[in-house]
N, C-alpha and C. Protein backbone atom coordinates (compact mmCIF):
# COMPACT_ATOMS: atom_id res chain seq x y z
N UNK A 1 21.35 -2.42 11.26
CA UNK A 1 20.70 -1.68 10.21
C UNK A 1 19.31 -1.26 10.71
N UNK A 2 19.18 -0.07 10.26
CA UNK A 2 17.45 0.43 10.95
C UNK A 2 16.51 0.36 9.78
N UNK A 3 15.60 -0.41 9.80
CA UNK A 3 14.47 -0.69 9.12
C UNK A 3 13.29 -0.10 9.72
N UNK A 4 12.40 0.70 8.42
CA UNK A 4 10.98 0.71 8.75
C UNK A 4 10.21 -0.46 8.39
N UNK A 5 9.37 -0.54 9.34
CA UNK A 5 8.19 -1.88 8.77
C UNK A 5 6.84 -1.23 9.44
N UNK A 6 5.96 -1.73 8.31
CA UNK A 6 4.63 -0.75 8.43
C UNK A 6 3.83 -1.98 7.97
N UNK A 7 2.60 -2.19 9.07
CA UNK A 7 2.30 -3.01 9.02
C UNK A 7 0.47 -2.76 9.24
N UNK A 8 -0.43 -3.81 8.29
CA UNK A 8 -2.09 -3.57 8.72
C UNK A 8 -2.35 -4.59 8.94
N UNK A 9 -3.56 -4.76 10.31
CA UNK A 9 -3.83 -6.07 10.29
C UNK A 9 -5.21 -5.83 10.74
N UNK A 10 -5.97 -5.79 9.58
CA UNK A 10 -7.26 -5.81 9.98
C UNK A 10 -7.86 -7.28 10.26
N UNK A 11 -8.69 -7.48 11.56
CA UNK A 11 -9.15 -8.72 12.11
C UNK A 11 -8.28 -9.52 12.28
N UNK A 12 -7.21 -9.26 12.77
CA UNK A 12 -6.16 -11.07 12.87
C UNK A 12 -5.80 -10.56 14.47
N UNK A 13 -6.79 -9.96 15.79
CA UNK A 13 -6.39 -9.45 16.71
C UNK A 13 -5.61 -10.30 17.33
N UNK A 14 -6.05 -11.86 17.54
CA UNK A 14 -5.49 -12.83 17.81
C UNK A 14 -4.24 -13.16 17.84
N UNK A 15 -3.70 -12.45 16.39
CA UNK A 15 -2.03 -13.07 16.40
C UNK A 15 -1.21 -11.76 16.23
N UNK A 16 -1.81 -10.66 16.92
CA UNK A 16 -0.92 -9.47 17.63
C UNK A 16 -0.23 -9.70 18.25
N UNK A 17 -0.05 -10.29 19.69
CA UNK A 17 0.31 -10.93 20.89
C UNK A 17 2.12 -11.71 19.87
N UNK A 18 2.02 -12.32 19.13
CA UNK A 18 2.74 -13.28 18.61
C UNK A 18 3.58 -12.54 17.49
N UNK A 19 2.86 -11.59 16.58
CA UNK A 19 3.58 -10.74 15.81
C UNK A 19 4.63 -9.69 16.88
N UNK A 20 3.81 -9.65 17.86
CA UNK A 20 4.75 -8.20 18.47
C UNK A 20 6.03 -9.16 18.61
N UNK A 21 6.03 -10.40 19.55
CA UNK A 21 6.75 -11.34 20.26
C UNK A 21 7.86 -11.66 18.93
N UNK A 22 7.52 -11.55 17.85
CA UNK A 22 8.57 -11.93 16.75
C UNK A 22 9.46 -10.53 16.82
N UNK A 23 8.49 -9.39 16.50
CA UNK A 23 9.05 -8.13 16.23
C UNK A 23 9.99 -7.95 17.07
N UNK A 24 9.80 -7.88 18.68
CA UNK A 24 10.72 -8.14 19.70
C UNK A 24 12.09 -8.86 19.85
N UNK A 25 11.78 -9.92 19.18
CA UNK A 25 12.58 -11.07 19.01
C UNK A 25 13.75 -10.45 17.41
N UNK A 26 13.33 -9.56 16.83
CA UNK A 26 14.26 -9.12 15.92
C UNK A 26 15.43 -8.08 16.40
N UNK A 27 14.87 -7.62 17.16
CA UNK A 27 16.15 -6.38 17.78
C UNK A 27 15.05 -5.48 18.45
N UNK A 28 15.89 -4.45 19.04
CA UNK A 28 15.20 -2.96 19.51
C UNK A 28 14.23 -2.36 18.36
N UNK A 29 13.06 -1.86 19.01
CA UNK A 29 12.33 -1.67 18.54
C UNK A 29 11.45 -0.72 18.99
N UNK A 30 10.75 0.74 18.33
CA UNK A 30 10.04 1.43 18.91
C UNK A 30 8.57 1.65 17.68
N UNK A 31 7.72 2.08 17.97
CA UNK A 31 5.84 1.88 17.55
C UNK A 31 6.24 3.47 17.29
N UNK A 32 6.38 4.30 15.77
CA UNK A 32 6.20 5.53 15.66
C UNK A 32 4.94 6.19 15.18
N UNK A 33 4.05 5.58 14.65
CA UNK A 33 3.00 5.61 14.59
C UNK A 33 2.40 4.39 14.71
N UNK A 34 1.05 3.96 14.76
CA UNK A 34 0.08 2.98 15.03
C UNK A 34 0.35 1.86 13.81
N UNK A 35 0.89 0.83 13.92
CA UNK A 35 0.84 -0.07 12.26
C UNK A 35 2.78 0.13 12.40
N UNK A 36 3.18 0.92 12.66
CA UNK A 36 4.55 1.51 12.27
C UNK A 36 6.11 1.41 12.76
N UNK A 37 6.98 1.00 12.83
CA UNK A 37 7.51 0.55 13.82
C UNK A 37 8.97 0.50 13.17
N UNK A 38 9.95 1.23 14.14
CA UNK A 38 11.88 1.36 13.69
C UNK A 38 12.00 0.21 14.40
N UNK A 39 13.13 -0.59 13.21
CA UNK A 39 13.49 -1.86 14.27
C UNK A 39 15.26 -1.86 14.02
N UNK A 40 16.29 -1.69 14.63
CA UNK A 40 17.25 -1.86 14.12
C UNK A 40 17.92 -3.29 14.87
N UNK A 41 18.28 -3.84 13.41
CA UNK A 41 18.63 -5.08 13.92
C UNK A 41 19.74 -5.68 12.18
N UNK A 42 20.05 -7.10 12.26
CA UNK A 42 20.81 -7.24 11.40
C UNK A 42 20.64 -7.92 10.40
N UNK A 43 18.89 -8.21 10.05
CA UNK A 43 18.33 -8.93 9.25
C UNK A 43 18.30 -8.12 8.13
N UNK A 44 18.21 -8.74 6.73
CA UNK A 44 18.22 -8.68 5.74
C UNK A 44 16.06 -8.03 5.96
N UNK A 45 15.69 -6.98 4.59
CA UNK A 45 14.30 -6.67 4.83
C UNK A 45 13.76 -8.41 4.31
N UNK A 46 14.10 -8.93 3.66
CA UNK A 46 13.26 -10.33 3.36
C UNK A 46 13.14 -11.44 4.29
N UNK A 47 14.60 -11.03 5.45
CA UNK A 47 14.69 -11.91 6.48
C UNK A 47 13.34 -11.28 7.73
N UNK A 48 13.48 -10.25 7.53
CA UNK A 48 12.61 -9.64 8.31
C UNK A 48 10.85 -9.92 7.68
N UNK A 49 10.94 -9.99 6.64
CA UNK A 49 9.41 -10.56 6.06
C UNK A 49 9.02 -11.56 6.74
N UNK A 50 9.78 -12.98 6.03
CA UNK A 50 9.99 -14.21 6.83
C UNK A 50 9.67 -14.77 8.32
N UNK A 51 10.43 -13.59 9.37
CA UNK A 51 10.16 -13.89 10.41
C UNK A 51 8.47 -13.05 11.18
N UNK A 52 8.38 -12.52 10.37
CA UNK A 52 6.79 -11.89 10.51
C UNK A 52 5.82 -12.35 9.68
N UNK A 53 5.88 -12.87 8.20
CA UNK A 53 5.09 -13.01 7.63
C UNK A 53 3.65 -14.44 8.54
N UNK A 54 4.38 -15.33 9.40
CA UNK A 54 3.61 -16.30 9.77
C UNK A 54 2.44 -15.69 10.78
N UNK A 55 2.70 -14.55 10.99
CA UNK A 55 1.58 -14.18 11.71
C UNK A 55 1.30 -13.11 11.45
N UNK A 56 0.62 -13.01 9.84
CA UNK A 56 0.00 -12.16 8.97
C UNK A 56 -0.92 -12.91 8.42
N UNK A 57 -2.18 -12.70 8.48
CA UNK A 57 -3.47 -12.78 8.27
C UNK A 57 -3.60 -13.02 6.58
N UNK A 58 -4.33 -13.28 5.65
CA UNK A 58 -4.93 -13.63 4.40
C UNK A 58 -4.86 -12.10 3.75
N UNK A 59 -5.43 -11.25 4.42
CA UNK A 59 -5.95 -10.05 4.16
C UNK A 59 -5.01 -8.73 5.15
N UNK A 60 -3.86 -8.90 5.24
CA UNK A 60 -2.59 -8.56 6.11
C UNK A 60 -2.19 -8.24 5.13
N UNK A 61 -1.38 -6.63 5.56
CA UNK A 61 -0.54 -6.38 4.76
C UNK A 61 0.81 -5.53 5.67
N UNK A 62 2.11 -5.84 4.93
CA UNK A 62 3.41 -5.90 5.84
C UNK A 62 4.28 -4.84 4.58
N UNK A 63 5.09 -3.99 4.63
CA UNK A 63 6.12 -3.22 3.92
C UNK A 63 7.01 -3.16 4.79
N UNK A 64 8.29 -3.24 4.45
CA UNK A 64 9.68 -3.40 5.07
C UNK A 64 10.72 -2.20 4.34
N UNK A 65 10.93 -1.57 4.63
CA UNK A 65 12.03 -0.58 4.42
C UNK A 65 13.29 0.06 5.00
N UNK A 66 14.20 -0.48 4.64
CA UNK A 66 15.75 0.01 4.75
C UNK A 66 15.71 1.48 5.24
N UNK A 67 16.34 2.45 6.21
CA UNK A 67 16.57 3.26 6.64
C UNK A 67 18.09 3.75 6.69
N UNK A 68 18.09 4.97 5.50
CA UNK A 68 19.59 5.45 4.93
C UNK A 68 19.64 6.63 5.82
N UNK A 69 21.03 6.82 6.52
CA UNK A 69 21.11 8.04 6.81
C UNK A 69 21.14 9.24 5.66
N UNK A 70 20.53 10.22 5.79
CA UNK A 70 20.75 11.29 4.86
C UNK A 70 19.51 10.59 3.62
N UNK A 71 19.04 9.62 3.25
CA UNK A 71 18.38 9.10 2.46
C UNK A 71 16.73 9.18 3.27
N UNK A 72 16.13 9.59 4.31
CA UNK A 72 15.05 9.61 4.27
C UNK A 72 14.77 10.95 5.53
N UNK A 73 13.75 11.34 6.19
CA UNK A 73 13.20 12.58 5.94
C UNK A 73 11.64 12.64 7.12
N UNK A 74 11.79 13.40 8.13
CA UNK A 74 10.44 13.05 8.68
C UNK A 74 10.23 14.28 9.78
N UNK A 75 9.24 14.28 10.59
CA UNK A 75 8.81 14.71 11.84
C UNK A 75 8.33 13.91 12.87
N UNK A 76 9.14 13.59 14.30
CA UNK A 76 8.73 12.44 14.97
C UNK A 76 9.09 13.14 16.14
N UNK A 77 8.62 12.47 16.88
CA UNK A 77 8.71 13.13 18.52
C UNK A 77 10.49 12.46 18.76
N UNK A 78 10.44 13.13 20.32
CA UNK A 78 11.88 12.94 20.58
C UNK A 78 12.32 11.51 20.68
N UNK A 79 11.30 10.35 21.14
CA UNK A 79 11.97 8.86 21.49
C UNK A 79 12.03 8.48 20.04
N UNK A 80 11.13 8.92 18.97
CA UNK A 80 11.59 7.87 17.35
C UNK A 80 12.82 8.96 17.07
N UNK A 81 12.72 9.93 16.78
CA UNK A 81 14.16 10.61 16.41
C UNK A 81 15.42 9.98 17.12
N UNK A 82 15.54 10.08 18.03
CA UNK A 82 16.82 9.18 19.25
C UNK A 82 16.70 8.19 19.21
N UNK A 83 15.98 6.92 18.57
CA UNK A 83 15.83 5.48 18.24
C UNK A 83 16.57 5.62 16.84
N UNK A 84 16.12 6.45 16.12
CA UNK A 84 16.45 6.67 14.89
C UNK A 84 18.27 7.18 14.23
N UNK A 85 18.80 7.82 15.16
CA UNK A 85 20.02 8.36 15.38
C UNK A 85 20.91 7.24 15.89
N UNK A 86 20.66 6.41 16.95
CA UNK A 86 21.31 5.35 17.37
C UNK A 86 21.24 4.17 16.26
N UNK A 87 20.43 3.82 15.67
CA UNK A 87 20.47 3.10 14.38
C UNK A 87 21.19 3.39 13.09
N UNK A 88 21.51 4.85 12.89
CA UNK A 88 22.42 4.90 11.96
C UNK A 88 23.81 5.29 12.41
């Protein structure tokens, strides 16, 4: 399943390193904008909270969104479009 997850982490530079290493650890994954990131993999979006939320900051904020074919809508260069196509 291809999920968006959009993510802020103001001041927690520290546990970047460890968030990416989870993100990684969920499936394929590409950065479409800065904060932003297609992950297709076979987690549930709450399973996907879960395994990111521990290295989210006080003042961190994380959105997780399901990716429908025909259900969502964009302009992206050629590697998120072709990340995006192989996921659905």
């Amino acid at each position: 399943m291809l999920y968006m997850i959009s993510v802020h982490m103001p001041g927690t530079l520290g546990l970047h390193k460890e968030f990416h290493k989870s993100l990684d650890a969920l499936g394929q994954n590409t950065e479409v904008f800065p904060g932003t990131y297609l992950v297709n993999c076979s987690y549930t979006a709450l399973g996907i909270r879960n395994a990111l939320a521990r290295h989210l900051g006080q003042n961190d904020s994380i959105l997780i969104a399901k990716m429908l074919s025909g259900y969502c809508a964009g302009k992206l260069d050629t590697k998120a479009r072709e990340f995006m196509l192989q996921g659905n």
